[in-house]
C-alpha atoms as a PDB file:
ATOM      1  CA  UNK A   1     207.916 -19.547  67.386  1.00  0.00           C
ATOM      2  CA  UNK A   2     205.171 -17.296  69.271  1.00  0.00           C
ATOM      3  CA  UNK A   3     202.171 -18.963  67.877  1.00  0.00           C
ATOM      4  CA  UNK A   4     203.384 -21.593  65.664  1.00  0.00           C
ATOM      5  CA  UNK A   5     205.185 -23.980  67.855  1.00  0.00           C
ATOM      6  CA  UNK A   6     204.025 -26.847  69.701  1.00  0.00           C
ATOM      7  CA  UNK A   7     204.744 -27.817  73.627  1.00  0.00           C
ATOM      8  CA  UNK A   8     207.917 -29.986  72.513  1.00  0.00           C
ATOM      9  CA  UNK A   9     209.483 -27.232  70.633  1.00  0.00           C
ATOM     10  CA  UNK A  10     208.669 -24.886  73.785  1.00  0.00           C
ATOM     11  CA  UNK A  11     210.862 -27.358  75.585  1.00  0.00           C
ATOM     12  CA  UNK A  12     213.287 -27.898  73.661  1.00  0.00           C
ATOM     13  CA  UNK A  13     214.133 -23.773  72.952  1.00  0.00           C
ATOM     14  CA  UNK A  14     214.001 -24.003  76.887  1.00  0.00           C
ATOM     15  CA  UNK A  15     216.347 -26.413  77.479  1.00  0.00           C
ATOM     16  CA  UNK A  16     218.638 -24.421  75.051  1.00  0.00           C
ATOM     17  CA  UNK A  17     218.963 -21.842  77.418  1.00  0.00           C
ATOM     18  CA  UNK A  18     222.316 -22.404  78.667  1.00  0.00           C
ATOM     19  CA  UNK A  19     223.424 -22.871  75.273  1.00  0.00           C
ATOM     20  CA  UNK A  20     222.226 -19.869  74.242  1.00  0.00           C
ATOM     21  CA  UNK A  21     224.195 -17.743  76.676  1.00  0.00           C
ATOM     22  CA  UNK A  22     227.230 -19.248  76.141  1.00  0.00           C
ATOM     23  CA  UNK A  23     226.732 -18.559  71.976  1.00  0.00           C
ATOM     24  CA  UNK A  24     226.618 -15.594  72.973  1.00  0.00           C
ATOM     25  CA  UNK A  25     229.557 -15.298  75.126  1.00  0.00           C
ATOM     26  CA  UNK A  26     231.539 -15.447  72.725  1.00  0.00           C
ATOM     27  CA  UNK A  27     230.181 -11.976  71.040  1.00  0.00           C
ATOM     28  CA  UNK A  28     232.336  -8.685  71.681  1.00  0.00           C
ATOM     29  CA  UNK A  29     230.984  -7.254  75.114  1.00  0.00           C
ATOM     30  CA  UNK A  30     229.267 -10.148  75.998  1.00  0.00           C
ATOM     31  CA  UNK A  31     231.958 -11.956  78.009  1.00  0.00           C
ATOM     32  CA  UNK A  32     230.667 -12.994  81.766  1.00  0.00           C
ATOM     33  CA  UNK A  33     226.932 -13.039  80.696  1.00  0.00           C
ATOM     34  CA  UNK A  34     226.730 -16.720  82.263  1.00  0.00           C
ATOM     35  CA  UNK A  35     227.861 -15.530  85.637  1.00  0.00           C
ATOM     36  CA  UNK A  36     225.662 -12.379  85.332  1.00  0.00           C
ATOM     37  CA  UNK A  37     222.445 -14.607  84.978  1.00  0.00           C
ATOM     38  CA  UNK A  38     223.372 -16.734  87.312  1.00  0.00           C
ATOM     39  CA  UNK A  39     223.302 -13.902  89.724  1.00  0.00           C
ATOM     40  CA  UNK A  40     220.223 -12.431  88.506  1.00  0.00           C
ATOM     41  CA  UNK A  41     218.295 -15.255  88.563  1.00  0.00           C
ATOM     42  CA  UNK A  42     219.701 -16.936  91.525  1.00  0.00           C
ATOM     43  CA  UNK A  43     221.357 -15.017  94.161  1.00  0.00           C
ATOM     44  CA  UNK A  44     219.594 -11.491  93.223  1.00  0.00           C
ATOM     45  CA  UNK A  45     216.363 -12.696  94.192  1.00  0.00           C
ATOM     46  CA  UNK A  46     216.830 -14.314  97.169  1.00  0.00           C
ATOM     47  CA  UNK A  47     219.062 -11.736  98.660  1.00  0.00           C
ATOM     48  CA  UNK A  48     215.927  -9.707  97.507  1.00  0.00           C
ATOM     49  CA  UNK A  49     213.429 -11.849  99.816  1.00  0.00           C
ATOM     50  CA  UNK A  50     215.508 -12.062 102.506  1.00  0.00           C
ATOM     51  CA  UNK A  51     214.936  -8.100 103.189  1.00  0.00           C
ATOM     52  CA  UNK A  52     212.545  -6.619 105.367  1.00  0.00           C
ATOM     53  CA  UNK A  53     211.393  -4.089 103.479  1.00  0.00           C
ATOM     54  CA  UNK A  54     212.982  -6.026 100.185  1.00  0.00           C
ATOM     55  CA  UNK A  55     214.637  -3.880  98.305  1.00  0.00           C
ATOM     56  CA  UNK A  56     218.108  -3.009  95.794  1.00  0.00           C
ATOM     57  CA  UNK A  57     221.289  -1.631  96.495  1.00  0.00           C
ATOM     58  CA  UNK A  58     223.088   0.184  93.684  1.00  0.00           C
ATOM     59  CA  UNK A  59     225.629  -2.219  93.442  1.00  0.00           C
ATOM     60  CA  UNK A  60     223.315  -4.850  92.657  1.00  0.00           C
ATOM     61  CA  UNK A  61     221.523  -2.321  90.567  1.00  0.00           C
ATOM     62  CA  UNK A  62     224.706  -1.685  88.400  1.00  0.00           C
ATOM     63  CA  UNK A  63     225.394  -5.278  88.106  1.00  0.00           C
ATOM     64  CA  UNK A  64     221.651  -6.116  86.655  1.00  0.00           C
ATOM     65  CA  UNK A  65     222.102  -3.501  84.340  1.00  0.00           C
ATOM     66  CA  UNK A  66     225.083  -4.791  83.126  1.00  0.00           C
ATOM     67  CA  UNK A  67     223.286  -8.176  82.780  1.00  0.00           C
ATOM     68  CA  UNK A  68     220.873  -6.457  80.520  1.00  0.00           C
ATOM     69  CA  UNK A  69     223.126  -5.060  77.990  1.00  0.00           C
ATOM     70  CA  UNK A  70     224.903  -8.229  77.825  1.00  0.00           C
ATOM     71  CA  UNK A  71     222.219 -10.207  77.260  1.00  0.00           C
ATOM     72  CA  UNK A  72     220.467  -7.849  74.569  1.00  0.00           C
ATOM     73  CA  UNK A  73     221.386  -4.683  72.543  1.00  0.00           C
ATOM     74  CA  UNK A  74     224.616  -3.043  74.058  1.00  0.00           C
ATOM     75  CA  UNK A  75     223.171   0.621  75.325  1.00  0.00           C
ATOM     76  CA  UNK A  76     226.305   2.259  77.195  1.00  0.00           C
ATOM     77  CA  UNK A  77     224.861   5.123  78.153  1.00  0.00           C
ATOM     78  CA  UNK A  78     222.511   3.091  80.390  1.00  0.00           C
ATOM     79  CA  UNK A  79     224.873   1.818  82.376  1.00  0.00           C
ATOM     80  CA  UNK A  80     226.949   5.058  83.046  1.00  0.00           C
ATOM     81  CA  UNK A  81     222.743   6.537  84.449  1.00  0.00           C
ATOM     82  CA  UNK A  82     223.067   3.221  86.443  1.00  0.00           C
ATOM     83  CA  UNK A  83     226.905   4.349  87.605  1.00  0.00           C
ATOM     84  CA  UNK A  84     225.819   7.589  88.540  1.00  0.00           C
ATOM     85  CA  UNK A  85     222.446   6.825  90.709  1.00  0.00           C
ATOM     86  CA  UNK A  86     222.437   7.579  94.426  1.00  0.00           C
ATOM     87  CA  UNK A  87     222.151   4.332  96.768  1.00  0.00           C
ATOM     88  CA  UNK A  88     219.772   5.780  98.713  1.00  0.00           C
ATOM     89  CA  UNK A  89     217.394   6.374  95.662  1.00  0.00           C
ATOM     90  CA  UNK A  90     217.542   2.902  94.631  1.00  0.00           C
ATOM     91  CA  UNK A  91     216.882   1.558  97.487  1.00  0.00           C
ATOM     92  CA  UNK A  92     213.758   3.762  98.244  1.00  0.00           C
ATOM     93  CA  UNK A  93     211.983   3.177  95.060  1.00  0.00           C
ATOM     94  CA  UNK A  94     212.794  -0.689  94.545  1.00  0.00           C
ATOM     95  CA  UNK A  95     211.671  -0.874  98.380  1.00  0.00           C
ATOM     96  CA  UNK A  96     208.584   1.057  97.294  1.00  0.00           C
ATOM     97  CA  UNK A  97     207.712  -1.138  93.596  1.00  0.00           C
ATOM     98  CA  UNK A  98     208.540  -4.351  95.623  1.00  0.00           C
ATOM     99  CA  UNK A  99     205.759  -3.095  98.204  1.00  0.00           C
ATOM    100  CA  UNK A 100     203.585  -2.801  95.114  1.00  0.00           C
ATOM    101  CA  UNK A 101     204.547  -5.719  93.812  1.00  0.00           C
ATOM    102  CA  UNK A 102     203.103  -7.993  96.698  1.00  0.00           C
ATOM    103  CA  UNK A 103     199.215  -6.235  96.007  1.00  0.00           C
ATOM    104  CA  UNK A 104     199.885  -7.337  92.118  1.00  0.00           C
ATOM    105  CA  UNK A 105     199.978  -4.007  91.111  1.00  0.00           C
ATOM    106  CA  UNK A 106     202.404  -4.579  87.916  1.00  0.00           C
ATOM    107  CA  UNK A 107     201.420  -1.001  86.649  1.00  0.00           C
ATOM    108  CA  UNK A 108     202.482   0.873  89.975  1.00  0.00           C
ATOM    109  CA  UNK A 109     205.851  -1.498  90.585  1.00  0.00           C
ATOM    110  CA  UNK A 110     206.723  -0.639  86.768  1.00  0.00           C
ATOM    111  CA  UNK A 111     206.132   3.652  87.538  1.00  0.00           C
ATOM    112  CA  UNK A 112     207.980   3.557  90.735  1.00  0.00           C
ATOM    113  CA  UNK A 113     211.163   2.034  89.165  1.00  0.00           C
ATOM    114  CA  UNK A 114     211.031   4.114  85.612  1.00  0.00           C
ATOM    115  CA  UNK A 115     212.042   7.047  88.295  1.00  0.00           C
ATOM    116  CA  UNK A 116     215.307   5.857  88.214  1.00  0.00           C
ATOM    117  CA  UNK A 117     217.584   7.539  85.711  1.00  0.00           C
ATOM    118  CA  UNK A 118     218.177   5.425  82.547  1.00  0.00           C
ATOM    119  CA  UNK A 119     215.371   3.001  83.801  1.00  0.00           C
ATOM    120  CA  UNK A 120     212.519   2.287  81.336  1.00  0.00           C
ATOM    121  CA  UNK A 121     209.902  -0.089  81.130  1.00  0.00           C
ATOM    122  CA  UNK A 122     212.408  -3.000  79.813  1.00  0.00           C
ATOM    123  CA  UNK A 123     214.797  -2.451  82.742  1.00  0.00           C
ATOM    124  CA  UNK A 124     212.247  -1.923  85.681  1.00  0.00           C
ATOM    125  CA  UNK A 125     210.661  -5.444  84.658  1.00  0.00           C
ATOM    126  CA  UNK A 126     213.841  -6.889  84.654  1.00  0.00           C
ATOM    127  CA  UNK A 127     213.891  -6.005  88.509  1.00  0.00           C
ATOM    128  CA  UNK A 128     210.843  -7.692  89.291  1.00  0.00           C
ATOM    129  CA  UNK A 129     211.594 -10.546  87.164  1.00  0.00           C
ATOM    130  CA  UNK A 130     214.338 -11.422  89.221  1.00  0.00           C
ATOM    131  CA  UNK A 131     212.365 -11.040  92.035  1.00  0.00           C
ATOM    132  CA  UNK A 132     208.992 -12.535  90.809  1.00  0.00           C
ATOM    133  CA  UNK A 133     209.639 -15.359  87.895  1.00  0.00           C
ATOM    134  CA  UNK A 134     205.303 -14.646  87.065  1.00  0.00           C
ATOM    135  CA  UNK A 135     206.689 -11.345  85.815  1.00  0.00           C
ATOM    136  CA  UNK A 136     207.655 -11.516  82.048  1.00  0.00           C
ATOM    137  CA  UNK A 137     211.082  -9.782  81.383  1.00  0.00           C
ATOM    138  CA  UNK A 138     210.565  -7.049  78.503  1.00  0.00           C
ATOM    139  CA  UNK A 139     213.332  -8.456  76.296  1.00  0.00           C
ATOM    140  CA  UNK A 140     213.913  -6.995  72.776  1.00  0.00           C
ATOM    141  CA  UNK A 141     213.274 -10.866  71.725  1.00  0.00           C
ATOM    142  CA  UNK A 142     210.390 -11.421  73.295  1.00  0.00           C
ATOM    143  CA  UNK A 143     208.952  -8.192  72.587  1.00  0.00           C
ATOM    144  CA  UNK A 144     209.522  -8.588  68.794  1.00  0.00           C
ATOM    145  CA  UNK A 145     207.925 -11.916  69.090  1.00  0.00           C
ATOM    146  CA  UNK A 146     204.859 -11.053  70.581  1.00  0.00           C
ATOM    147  CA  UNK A 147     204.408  -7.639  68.191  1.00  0.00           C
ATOM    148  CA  UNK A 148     205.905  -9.425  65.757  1.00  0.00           C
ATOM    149  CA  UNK A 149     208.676  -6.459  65.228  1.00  0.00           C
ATOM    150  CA  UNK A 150     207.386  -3.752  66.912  1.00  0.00           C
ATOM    151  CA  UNK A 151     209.786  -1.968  69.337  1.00  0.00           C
ATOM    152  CA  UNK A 152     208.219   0.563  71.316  1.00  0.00           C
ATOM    153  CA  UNK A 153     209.160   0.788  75.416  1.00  0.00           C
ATOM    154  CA  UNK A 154     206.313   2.031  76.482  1.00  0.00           C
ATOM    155  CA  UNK A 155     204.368   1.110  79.496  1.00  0.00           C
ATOM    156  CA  UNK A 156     200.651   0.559  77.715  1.00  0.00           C
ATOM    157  CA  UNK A 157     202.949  -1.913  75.602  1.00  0.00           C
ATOM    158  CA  UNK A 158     204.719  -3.332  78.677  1.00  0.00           C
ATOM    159  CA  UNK A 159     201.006  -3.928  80.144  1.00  0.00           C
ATOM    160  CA  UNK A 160     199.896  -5.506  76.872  1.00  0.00           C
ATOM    161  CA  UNK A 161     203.040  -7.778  76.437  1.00  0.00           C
ATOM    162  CA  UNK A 162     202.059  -9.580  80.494  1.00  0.00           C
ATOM    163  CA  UNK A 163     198.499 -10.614  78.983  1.00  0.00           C
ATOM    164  CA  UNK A 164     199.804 -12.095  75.644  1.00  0.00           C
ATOM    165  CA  UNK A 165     202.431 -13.102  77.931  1.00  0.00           C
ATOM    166  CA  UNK A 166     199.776 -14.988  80.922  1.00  0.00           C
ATOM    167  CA  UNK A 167     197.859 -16.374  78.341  1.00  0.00           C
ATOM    168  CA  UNK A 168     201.027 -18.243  76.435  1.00  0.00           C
ATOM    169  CA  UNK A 169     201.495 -19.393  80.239  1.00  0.00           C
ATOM    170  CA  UNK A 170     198.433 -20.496  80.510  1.00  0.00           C
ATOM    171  CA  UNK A 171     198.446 -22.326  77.633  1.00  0.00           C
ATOM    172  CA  UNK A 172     201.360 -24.348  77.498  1.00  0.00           C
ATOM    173  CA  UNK A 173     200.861 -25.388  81.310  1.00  0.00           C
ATOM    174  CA  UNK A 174     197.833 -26.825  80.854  1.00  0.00           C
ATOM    175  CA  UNK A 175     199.225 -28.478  77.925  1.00  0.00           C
ATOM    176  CA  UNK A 176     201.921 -30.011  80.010  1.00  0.00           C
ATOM    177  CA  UNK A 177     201.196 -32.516  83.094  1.00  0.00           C
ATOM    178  CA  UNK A 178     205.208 -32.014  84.074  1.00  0.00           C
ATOM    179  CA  UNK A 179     205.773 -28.423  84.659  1.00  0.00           C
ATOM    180  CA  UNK A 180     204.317 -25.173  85.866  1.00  0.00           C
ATOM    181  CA  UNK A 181     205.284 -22.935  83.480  1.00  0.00           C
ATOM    182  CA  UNK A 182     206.190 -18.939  83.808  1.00  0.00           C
ATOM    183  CA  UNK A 183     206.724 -15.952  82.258  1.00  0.00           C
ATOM    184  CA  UNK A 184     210.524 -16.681  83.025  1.00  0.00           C
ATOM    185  CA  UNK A 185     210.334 -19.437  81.211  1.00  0.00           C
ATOM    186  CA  UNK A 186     208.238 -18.077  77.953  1.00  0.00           C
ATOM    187  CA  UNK A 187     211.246 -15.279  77.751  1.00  0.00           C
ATOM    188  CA  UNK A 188     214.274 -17.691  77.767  1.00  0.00           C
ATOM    189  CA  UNK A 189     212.494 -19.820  75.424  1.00  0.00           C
ATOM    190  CA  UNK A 190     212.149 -17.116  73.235  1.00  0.00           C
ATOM    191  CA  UNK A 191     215.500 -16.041  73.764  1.00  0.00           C
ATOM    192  CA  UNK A 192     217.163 -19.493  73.398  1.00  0.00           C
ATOM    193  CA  UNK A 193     215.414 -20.233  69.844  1.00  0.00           C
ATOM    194  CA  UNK A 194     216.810 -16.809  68.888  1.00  0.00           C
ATOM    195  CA  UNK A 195     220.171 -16.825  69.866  1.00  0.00           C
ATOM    196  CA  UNK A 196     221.086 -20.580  69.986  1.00  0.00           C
ATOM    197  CA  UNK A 197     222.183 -21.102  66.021  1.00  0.00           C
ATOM    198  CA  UNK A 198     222.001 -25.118  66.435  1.00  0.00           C
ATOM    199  CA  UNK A 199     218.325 -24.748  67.587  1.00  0.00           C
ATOM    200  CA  UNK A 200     216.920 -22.434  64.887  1.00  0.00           C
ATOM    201  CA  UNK A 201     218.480 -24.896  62.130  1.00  0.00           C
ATOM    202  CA  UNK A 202     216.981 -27.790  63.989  1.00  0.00           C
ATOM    203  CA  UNK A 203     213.571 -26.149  63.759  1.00  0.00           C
ATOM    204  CA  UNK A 204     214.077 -25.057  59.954  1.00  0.00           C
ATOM    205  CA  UNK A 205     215.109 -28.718  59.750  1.00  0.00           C
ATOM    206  CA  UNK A 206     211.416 -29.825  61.360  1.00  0.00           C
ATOM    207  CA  UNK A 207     209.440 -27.395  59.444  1.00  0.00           C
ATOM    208  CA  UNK A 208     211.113 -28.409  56.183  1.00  0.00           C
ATOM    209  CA  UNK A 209     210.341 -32.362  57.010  1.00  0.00           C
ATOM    210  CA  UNK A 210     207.048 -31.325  58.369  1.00  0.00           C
ATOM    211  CA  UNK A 211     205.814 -29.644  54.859  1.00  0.00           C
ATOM    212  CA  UNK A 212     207.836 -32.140  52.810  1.00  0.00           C
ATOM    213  CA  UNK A 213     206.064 -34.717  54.292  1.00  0.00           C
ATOM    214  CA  UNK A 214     202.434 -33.175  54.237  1.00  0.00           C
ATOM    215  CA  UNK A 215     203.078 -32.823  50.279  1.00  0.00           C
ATOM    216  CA  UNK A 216     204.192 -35.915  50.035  1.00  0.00           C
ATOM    217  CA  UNK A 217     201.263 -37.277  51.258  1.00  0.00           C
ATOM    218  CA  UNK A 218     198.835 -35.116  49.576  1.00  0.00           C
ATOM    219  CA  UNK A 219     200.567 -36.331  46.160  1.00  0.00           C
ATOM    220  CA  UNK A 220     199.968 -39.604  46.796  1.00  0.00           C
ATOM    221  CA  UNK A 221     196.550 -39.301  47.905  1.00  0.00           C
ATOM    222  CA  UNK A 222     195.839 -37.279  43.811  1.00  0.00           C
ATOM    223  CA  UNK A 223     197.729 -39.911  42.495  1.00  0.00           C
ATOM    224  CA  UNK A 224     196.125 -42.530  40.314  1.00  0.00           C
ATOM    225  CA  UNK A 225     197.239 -46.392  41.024  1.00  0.00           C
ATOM    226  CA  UNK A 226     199.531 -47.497  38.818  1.00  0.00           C
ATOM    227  CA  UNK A 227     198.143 -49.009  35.149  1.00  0.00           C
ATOM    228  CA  UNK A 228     198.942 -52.714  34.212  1.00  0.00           C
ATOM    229  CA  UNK A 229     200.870 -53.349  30.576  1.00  0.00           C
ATOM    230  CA  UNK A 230     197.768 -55.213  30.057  1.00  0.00           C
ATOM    231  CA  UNK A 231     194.997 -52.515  28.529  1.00  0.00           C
ATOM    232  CA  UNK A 232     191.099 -53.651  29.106  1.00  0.00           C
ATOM    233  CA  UNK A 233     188.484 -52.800  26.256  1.00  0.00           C
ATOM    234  CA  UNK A 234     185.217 -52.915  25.889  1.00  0.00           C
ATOM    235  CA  UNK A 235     183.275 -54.976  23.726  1.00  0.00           C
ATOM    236  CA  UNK A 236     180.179 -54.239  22.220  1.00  0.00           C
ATOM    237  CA  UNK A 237     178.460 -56.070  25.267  1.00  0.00           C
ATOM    238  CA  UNK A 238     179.950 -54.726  27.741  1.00  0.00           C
ATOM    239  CA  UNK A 239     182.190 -57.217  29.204  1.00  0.00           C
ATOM    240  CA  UNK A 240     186.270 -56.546  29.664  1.00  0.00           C
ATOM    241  CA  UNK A 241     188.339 -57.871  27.080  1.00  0.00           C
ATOM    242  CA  UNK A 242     192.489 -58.189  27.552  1.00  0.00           C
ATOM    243  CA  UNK A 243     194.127 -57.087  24.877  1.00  0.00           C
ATOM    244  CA  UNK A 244     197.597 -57.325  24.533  1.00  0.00           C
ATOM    245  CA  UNK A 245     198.765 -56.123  21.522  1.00  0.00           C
ATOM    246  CA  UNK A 246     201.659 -53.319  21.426  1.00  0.00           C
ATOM    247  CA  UNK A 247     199.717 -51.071  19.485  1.00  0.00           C
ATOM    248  CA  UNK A 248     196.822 -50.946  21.377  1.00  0.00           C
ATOM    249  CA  UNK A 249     199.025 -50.618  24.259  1.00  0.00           C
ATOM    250  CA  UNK A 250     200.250 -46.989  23.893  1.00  0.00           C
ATOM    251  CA  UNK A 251     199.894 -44.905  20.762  1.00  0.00           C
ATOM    252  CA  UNK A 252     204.062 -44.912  20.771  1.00  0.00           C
ATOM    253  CA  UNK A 253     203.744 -48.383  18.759  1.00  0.00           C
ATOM    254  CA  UNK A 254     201.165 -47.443  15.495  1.00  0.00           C
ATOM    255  CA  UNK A 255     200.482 -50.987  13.462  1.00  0.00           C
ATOM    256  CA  UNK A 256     202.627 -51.622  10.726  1.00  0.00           C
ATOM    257  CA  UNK A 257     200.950 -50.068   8.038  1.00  0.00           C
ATOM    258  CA  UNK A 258     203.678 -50.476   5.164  1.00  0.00           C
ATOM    259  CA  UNK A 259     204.250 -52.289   2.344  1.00  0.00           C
ATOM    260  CA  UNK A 260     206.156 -55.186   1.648  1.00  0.00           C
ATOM    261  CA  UNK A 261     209.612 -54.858  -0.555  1.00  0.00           C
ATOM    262  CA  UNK A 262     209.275 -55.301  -3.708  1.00  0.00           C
ATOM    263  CA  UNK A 263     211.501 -57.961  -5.119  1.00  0.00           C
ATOM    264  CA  UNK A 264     214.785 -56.857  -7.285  1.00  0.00           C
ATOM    265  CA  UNK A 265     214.150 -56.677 -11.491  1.00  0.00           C
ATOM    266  CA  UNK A 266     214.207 -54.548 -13.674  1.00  0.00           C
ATOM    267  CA  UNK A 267     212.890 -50.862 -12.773  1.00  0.00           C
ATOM    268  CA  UNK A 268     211.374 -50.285 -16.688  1.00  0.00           C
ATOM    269  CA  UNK A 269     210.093 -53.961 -16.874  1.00  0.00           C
ATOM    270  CA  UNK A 270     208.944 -53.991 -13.051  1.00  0.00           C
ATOM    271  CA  UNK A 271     206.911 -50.630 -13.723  1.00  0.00           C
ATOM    272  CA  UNK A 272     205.074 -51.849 -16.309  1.00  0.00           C
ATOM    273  CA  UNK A 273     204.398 -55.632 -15.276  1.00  0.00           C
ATOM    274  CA  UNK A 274     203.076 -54.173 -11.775  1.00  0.00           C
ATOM    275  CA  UNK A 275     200.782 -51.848 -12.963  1.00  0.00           C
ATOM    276  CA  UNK A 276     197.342 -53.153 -13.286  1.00  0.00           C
ATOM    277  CA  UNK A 277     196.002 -50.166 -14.885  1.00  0.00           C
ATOM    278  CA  UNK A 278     198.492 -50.035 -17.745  1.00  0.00           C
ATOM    279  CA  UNK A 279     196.633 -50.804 -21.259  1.00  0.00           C
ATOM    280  CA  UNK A 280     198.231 -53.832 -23.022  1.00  0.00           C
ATOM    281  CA  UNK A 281     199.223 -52.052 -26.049  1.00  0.00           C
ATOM    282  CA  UNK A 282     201.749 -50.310 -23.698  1.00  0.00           C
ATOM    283  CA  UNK A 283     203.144 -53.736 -22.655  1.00  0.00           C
ATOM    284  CA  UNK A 284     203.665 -55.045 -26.260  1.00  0.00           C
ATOM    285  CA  UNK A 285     205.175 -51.841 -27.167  1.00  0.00           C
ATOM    286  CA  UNK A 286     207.992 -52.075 -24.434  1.00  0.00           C
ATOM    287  CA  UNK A 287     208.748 -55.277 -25.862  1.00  0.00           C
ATOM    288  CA  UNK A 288     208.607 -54.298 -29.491  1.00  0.00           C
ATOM    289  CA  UNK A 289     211.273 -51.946 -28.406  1.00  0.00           C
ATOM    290  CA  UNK A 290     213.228 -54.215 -26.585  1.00  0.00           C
ATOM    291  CA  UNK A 291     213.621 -56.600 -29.396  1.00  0.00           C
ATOM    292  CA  UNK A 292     214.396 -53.368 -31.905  1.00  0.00           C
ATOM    293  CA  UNK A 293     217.752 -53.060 -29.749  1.00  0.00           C
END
């Protein structure tokens, strides 16, 4: 879907989104993941804003985590490093990356929150994504989409992912006069057409019609017009001459070529009477012979 879908089908996997979430829902350990992004997205980020400095508490820490491993691969041992953080810590380098943050220093926002036990590159973007919807979330979808299956959680590849990332942005909002896209909305895209069953057949469905169709019309494009019964040959002038004989129609009706029945008599007789090579001493004999009997 990264690079060979069109604006429609970017708005369409969008739309999915809900969808999506509740398909998975109904997964083992994935109950409540509707709730949890509603909080993320929602009431996580504007609690966020409304501090002065902004900042986390653990609580909501714990809770975003939990989000996380819902939404994507379960890792439990993430969430018991979440369990066990200090408040105090959280709030003093989430204060310190939002502060970051605001000078668009992705880079520095990222390092302050990988100090965090348990907290890598996927997790610390997923607390300024929350925050700032121009900040792509490093999903496991999206990050296999852009790479096109390459896992690796590394910073450098973090950094790499916003540009491909800004540039998809980029691209499908000048593409459409309606919306103002963001990196928010690239990820749950992504996410959507990879977790929403209905919309992944509908797009093998498209594709499928889409290529049928192109053959279709590349067949009849090679394909000669259709030949009359009647066949047209040339003359020793020149000029077009109908013809519509069977045989000169199509090679499946050859001209009659053999010869007539012979009417019934007798074979000995009939043998010699028909052949016009046979000497007449021959004939006279035969009679001779018949008279003898």
């Amino acid at each position: 879907m990264w690079s060979g879908q069109n604006l429609e089908g970017w708005k369409k996997a969008l739309s999915y989104y809900p969808n999506a979430l509740s398909a998975r829902e109904e997964l083992p350990r994935k109950n409540g993941l509707k709730s949890l992004d509603d909080f993320v997205f929602t009431e996580l980020g504007r609690s966020v804003k409304s501090r002065d400095p902004q900042h986390i508490t653990k609580e909501e820490y714990c809770k975003l985590v939990t989000w996380k491993l819902k939404r994507g691969k379960w890792r439990p041992r993430l969430q018991k490093f979440a369990n066990e953080t200090e408040d105090s810590h959280i709030r003093k380098v989430s204060s310190e990356a939002f502060g970051l943050l605001k000078k668009n220093d992705i880079k520095g926002a990222i390092q302050a929150l990988v100090t965090i036990k348990g907290c890598g590159p996927a997790t610390a973007s997923a607390v300024l994504n929350a925050v700032d919807s121009s900040v792509p979330f490093m999903s496991d979808e999206l990050l296999i989409a852009v790479f096109e299956g390459a896992e690796k959680y590394t910073v450098k590849v973090y950094l790499e992912l916003v540009d491909a990332v800004d540039k998809k942005v980029s691209e499908l909002s000048e593409e459409d006069p309606d919306k103002e896209w963001t990196a928010r909305d690239v990820e749950q895209a992504i996410h959507a057409s990879v977790h929403y069953p209905d919309l992944e057949r509908e797009q093998r469905n498209n594709d499928s019609e889409q290529k049928n169709g192109n053959t279709a019309a590349q067949f009849s494009e090679r394909r000669p017009a259709n030949r009359t019964k009647e066949s047209v040959r040339k003359t020793s002038r020149g000029s077009p001459k109908v013809s519509t004989r069977r045989s000169e129609l199509s090679p499946r009706y050859p001209k009659n070529t053999a010869s007539k029945r012979k009417p019934p008599g007798d074979s000995q007789t009939e043998s010699v009477l028909l052949d016009d090579k046979q000497p007449l001493s021959s004939v006279r004999r035969s009679k001779r012979l018949r008279h003898q009997k």
